[in-house]
C-alpha atoms as a PDB file:
ATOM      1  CA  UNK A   1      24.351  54.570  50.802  1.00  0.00           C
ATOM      2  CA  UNK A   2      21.390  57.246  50.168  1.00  0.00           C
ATOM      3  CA  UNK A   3      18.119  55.821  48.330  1.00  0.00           C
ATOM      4  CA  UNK A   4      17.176  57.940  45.880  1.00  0.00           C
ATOM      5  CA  UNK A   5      13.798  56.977  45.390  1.00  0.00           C
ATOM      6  CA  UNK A   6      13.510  58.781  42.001  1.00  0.00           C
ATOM      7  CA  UNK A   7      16.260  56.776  40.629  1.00  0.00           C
ATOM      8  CA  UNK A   8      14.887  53.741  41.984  1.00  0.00           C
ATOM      9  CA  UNK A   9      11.278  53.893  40.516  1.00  0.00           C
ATOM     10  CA  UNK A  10      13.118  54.886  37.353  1.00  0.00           C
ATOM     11  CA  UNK A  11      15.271  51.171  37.266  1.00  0.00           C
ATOM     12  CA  UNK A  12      12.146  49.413  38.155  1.00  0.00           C
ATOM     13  CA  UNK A  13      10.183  50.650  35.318  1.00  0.00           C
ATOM     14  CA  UNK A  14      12.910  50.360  32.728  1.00  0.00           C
ATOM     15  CA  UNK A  15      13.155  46.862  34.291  1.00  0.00           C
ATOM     16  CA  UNK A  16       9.672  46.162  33.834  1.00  0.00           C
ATOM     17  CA  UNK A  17      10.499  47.040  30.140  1.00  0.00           C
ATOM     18  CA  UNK A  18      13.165  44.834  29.677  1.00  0.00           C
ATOM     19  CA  UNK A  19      11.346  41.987  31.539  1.00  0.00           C
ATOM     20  CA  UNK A  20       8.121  42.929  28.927  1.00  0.00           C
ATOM     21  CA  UNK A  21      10.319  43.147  25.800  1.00  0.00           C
ATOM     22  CA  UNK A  22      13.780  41.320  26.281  1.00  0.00           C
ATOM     23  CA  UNK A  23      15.126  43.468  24.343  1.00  0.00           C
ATOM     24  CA  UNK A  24      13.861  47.590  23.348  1.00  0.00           C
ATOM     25  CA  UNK A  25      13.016  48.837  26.753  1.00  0.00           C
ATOM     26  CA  UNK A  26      16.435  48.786  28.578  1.00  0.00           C
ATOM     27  CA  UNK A  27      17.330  51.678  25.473  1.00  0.00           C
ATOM     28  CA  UNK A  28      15.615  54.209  27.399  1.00  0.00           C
ATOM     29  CA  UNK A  29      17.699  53.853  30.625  1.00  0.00           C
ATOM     30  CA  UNK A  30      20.332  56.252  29.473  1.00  0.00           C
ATOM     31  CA  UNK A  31      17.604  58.854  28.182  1.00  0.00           C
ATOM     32  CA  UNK A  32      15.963  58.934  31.175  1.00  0.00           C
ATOM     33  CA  UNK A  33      19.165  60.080  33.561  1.00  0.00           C
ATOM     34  CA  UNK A  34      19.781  62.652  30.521  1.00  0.00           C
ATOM     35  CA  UNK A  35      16.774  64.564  29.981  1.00  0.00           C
ATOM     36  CA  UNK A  36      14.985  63.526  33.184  1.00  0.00           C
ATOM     37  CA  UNK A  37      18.060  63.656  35.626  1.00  0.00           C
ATOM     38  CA  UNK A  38      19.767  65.970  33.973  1.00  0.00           C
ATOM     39  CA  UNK A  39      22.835  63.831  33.942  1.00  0.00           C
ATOM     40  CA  UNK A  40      25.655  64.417  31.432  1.00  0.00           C
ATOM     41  CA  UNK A  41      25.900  62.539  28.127  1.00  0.00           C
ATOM     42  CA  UNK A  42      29.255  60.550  29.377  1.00  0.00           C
ATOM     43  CA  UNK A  43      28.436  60.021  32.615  1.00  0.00           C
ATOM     44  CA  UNK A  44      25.207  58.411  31.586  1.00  0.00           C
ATOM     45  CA  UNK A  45      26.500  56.735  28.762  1.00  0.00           C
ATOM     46  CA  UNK A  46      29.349  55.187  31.489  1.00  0.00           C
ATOM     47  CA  UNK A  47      26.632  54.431  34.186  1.00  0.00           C
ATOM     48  CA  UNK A  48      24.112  53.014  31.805  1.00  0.00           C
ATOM     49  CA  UNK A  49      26.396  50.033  30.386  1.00  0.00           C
ATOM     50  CA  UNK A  50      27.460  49.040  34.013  1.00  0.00           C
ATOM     51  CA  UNK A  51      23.223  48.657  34.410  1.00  0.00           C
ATOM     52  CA  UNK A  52      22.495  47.156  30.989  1.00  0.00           C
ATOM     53  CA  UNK A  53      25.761  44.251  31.672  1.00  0.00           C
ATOM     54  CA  UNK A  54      24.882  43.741  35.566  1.00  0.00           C
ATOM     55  CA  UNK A  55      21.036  42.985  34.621  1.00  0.00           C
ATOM     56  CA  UNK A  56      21.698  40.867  31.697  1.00  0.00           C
ATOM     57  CA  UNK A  57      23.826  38.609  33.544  1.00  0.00           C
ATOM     58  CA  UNK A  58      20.980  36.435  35.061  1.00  0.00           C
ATOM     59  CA  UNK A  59      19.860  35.930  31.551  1.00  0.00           C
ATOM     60  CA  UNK A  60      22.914  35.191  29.858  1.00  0.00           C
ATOM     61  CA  UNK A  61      23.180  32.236  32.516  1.00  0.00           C
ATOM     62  CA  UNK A  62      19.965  30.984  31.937  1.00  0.00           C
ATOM     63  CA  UNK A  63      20.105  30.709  28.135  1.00  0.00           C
ATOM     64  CA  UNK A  64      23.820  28.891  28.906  1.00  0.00           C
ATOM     65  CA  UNK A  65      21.844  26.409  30.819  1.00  0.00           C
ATOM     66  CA  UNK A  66      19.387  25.912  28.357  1.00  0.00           C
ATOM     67  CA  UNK A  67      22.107  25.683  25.759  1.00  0.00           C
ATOM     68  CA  UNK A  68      20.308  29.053  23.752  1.00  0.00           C
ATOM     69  CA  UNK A  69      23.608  30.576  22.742  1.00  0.00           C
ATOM     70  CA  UNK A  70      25.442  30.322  19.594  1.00  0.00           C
ATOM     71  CA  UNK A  71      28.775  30.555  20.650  1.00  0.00           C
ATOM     72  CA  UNK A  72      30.371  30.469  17.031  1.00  0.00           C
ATOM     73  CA  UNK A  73      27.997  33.832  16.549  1.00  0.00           C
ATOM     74  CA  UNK A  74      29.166  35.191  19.557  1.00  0.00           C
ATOM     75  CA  UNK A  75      32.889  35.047  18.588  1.00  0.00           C
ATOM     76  CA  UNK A  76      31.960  36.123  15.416  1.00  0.00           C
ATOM     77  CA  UNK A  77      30.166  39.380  16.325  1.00  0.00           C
ATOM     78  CA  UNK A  78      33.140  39.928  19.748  1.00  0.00           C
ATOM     79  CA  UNK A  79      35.879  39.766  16.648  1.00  0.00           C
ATOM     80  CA  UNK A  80      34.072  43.206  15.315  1.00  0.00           C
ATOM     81  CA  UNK A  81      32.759  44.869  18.824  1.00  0.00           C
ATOM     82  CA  UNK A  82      35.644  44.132  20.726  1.00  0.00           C
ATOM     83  CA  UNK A  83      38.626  46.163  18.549  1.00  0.00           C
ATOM     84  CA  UNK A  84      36.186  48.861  17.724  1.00  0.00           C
ATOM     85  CA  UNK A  85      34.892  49.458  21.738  1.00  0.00           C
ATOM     86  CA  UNK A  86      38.762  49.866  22.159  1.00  0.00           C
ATOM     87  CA  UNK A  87      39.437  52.154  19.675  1.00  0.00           C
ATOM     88  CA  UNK A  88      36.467  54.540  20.449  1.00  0.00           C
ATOM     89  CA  UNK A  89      37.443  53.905  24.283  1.00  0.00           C
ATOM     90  CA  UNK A  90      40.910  55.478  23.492  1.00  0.00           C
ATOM     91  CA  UNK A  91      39.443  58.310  21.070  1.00  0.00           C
ATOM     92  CA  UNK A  92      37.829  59.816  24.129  1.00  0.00           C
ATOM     93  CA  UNK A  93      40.562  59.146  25.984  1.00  0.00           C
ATOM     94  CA  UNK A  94      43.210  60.654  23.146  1.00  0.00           C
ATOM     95  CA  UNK A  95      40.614  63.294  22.354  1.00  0.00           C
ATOM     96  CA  UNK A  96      40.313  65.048  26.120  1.00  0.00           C
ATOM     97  CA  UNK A  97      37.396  67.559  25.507  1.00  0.00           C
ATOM     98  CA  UNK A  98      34.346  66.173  27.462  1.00  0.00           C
ATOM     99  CA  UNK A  99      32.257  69.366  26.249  1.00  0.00           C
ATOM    100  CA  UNK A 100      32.530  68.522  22.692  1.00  0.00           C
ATOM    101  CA  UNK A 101      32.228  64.520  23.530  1.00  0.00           C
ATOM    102  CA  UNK A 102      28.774  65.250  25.376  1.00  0.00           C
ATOM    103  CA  UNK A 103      27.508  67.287  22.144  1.00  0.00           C
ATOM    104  CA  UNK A 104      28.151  64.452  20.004  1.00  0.00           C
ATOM    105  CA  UNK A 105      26.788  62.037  22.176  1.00  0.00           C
ATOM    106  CA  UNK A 106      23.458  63.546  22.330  1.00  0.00           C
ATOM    107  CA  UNK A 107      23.233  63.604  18.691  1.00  0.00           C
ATOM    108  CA  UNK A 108      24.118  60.538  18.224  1.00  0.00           C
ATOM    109  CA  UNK A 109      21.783  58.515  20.926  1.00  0.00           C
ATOM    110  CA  UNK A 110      19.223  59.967  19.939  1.00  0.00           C
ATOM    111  CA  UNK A 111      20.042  58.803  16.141  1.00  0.00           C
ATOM    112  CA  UNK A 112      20.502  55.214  17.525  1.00  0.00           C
ATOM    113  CA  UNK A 113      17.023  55.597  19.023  1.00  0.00           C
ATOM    114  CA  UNK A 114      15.474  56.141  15.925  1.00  0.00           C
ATOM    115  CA  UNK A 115      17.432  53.169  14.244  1.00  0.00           C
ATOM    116  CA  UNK A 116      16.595  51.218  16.713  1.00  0.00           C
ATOM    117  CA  UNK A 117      12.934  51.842  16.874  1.00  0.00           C
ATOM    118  CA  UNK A 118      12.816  51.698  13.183  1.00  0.00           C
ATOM    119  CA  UNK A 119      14.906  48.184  13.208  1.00  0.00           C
ATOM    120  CA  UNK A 120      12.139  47.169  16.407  1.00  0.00           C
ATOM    121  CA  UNK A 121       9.158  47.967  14.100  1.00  0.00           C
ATOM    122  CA  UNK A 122      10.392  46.639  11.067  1.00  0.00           C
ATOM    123  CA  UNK A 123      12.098  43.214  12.679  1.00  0.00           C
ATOM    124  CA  UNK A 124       9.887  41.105  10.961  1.00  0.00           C
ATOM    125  CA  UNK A 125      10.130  42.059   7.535  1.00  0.00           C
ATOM    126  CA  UNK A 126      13.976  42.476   8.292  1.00  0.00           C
ATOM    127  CA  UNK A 127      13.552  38.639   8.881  1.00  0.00           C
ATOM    128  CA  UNK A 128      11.700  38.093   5.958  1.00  0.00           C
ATOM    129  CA  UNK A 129      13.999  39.933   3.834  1.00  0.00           C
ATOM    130  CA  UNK A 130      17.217  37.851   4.933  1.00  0.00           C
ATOM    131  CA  UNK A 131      15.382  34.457   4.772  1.00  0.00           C
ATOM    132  CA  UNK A 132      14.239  35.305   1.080  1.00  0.00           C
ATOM    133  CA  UNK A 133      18.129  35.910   0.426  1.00  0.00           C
ATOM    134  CA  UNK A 134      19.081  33.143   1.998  1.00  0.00           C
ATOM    135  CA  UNK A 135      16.836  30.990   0.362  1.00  0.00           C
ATOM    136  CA  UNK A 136      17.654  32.404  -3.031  1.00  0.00           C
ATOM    137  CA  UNK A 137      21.158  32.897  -3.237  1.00  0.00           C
ATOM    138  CA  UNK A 138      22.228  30.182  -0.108  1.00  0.00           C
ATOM    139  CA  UNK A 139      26.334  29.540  -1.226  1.00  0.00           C
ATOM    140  CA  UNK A 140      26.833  33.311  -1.740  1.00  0.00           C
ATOM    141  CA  UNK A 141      24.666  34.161   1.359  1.00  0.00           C
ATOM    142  CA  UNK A 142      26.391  32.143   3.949  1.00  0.00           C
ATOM    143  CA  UNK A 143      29.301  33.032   1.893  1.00  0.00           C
ATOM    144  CA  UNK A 144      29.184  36.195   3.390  1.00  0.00           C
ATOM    145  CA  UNK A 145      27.854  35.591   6.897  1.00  0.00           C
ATOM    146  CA  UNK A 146      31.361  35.890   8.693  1.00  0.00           C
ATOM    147  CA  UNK A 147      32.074  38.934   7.329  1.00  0.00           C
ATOM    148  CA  UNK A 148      29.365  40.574   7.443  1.00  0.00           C
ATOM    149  CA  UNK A 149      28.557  39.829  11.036  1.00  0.00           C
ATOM    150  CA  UNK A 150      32.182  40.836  12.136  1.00  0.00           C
ATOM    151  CA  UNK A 151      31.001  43.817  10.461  1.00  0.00           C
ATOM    152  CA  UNK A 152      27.825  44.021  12.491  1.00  0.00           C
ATOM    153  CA  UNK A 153      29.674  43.224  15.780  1.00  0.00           C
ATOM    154  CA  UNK A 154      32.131  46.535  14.922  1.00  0.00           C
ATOM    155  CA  UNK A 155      29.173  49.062  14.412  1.00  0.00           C
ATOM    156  CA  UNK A 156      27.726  47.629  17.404  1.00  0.00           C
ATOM    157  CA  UNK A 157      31.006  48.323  19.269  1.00  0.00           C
ATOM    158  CA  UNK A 158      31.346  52.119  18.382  1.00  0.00           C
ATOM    159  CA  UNK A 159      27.415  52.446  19.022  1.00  0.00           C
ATOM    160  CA  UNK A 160      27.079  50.765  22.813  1.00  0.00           C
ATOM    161  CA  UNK A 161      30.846  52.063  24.081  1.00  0.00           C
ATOM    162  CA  UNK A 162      29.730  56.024  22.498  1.00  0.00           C
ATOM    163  CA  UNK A 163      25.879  55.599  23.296  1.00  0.00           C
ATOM    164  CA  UNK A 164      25.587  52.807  25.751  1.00  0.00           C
ATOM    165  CA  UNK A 165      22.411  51.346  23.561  1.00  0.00           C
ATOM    166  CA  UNK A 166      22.194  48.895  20.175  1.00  0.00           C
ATOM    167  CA  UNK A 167      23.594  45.728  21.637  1.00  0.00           C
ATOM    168  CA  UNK A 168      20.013  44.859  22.518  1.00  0.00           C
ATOM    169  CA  UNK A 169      17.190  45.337  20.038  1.00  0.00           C
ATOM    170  CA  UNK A 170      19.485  46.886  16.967  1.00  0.00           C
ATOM    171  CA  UNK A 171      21.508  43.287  17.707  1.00  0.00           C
ATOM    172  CA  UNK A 172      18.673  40.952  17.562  1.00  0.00           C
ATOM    173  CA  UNK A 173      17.666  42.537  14.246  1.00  0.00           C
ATOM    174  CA  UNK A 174      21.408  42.347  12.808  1.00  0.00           C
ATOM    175  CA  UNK A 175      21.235  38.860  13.754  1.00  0.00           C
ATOM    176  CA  UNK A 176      17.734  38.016  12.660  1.00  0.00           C
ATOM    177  CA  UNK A 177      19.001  39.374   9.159  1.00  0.00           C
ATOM    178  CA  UNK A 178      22.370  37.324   8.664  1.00  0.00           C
ATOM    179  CA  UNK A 179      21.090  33.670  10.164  1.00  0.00           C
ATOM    180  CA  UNK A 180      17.490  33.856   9.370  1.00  0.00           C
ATOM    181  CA  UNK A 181      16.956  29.799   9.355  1.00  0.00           C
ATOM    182  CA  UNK A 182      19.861  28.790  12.153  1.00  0.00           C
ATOM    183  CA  UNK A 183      18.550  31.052  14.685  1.00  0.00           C
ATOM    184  CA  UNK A 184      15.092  30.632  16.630  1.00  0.00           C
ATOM    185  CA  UNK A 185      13.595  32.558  19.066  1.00  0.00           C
ATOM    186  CA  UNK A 186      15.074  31.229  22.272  1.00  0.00           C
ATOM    187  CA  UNK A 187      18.661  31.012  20.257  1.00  0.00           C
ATOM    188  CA  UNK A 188      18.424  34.852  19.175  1.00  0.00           C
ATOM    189  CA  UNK A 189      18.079  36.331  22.523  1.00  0.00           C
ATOM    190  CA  UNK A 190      20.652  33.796  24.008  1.00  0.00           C
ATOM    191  CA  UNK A 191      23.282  34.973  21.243  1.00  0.00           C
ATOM    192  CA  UNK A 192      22.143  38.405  21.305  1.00  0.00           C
ATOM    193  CA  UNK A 193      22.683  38.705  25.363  1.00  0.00           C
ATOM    194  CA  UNK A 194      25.833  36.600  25.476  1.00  0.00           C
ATOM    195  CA  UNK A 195      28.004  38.916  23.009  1.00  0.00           C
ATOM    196  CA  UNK A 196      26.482  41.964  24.945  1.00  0.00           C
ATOM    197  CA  UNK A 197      27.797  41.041  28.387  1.00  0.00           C
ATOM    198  CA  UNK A 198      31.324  40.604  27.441  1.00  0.00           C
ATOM    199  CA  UNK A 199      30.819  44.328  25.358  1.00  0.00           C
ATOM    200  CA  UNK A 200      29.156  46.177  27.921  1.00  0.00           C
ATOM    201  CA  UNK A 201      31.319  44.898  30.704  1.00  0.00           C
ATOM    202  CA  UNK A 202      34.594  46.014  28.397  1.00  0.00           C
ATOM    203  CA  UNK A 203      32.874  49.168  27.346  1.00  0.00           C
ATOM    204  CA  UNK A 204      31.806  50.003  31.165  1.00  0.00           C
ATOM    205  CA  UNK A 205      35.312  49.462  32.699  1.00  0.00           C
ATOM    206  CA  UNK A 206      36.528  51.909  29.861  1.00  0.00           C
ATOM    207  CA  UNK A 207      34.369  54.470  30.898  1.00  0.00           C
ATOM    208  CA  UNK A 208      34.909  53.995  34.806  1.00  0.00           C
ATOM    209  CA  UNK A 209      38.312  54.564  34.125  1.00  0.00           C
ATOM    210  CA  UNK A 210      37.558  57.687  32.106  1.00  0.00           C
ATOM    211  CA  UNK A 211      35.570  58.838  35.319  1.00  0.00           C
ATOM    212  CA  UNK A 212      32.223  58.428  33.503  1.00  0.00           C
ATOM    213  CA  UNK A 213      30.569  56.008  35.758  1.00  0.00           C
ATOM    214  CA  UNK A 214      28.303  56.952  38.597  1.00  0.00           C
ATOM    215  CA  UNK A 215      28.423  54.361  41.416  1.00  0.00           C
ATOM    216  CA  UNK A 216      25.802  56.171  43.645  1.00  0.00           C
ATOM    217  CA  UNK A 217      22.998  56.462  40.878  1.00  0.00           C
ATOM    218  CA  UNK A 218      23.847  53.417  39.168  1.00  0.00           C
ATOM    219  CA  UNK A 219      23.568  51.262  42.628  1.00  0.00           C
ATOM    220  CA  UNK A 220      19.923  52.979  42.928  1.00  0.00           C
ATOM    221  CA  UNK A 221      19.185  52.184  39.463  1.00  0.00           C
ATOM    222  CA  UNK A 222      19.631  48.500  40.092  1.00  0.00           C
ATOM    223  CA  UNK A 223      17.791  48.050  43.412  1.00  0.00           C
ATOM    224  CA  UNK A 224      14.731  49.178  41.549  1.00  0.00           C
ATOM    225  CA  UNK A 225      15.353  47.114  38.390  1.00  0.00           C
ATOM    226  CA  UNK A 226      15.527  43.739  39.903  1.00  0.00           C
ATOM    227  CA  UNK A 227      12.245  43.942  41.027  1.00  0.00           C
ATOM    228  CA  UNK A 228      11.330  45.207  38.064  1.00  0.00           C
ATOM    229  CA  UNK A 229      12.328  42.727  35.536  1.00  0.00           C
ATOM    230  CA  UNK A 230      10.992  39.846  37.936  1.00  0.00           C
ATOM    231  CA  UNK A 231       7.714  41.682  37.938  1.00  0.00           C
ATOM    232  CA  UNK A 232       8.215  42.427  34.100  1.00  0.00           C
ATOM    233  CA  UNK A 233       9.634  38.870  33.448  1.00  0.00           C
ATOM    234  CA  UNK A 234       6.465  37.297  34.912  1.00  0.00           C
ATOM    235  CA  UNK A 235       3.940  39.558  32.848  1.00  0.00           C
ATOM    236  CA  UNK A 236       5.482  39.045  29.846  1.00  0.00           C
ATOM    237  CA  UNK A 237       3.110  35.424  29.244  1.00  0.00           C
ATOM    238  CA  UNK A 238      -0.169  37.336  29.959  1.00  0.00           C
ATOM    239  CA  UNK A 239       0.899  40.734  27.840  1.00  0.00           C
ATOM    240  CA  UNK A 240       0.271  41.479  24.353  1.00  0.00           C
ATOM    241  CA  UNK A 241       3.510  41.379  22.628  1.00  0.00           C
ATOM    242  CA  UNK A 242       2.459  42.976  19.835  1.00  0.00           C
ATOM    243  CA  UNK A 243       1.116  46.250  21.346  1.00  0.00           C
ATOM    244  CA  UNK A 244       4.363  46.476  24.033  1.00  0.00           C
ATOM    245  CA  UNK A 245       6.868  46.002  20.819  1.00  0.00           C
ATOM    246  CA  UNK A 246       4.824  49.076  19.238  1.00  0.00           C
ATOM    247  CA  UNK A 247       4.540  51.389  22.165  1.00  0.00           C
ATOM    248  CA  UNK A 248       8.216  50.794  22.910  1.00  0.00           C
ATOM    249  CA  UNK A 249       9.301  51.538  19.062  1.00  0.00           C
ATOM    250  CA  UNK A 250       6.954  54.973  19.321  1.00  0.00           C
ATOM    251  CA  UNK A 251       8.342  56.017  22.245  1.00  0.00           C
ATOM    252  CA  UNK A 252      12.335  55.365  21.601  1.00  0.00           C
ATOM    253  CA  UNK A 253      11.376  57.155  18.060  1.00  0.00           C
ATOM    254  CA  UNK A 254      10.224  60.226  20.281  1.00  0.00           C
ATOM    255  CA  UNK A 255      12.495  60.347  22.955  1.00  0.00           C
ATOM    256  CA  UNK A 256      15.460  59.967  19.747  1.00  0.00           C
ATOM    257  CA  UNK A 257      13.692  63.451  18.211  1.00  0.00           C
ATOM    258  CA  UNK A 258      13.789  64.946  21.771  1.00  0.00           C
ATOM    259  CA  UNK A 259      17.724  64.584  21.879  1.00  0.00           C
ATOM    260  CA  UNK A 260      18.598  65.406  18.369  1.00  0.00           C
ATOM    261  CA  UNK A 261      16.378  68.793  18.537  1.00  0.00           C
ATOM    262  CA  UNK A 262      17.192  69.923  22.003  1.00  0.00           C
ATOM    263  CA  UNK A 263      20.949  71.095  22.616  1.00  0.00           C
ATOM    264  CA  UNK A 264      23.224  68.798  24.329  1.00  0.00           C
ATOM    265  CA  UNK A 265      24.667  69.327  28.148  1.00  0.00           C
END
């Protein structure tokens, strides 16, 4: 295999990101092989959710040693992502034109960057805002929990198998909004990582059969992003949270302009 050095400095600081963050900075992965590497939409999109389920993988087992998942929340939200990542898996299958899929994609990743950075900013008042209903109106409130996160789980579907991004900070704010008081902070990334893996991993075999996965780049990607999240991972105590969550929701709300004003590949 040929090192691509670029590609490899590229993983490692994404994976610094994600070891910073948890959550937020792995959103930029596919951005960078589109506008950087000039990759196409797809191909990125297909390569991207093969990196974002191989490097959560380590994490998922932690938190299931720690006992940090919600596993009732996890069905919950795979009863809504799983159906819709196989219905928007065989629409670009059924629907043939790559062209016209790579226009859309653009436009729409760089839309989900926006929510998401938006939904990052915002997470705590999110929070607030679901606690507040929860507290006031508890009966209809958890009333409305299953539904509404099977609901969740299907928008996050379409949005990681068409854009490759949401299941990570978009997810943790869904979630922070529907169990407010039965999730903590340990619990929320636990849930939040184990329903991705299982999406991702669905998603990403979709798009290698589609053709959309590149194992070259994607295999470079990862040999700089393990050192990268370890590096990240162990920083994360001494940074300040605060700042990194800002910078990160500034820069996924620029780099979501860039694609939605610049014409697709």
């Amino acid at each position: 295999m040929t090192l691509n050095w670029l590609n490899c400095i590229a993983g490692f600081g994404v994976g610094i990101l994600v070891g910073l963050t948890g959550v937020g900075g792995g959103s930029l992965m596919a951005p960078i092989m589109i506008l950087v590497f000039g990759t196409a939409p797809e191909t990125a999109v297909g390569t991207d959710l093969w990196f974002a389920g191989t490097t959560k993988v380590v994490g998922a087992w932690i938190h299931g040693q720690r006992g940090s998942i919600d596993k009732q929340i996890v069905v919950r939200m795979l009863w809504g992502s799983v159906p819709a990542a196989i219905l928007t898996l065989l629409w670009l299958w059924m629907s043939g034109s790559k062209q016209s899929h790579n226009q859309l994609m653009f436009q729409t990743l760089g839309a989900t960057l926006i929510i998401t950075s938006i939904a990052a900013a915002f997470r705590k008042r999110i929070h607030a805002y679901g606690a507040r209903m929860r507290g006031s109106r508890p009966i209809e409130f958890k009333r409305a929990q299953p539904v509404l996160t099977v609901l969740a789980g299907a928008l996050l579907g379409f949005l990681v198998t068409f854009t490759s991004i949401g299941a990570g900070a978009l997810g943790a704010v869904m979630l922070l909004y529907l169990y407010p008081i039965r999730l903590n902070a340990s619990t929320l990334v636990g849930t939040d990582i184990a329903h991705a893996i299982p999406l991702t991993f669905l998603a990403g075999i979709g798009h290698l059969l589609l053709g959309n996965v590149n194992m070259l780049l994607l295999a470079n990607l990862l040999i700089g992003s393990i050192p990268g999240i370890a590096l990240g991972s162990f920083a994360s105590t001494h940074a300040p949270d605060r700042i990194i969550r800002v910078a990160i929701s500034i820069m996924l709300a620029i780099v979501g302009l860039k694609m939605i004003t610049v014409t697709g590949h």
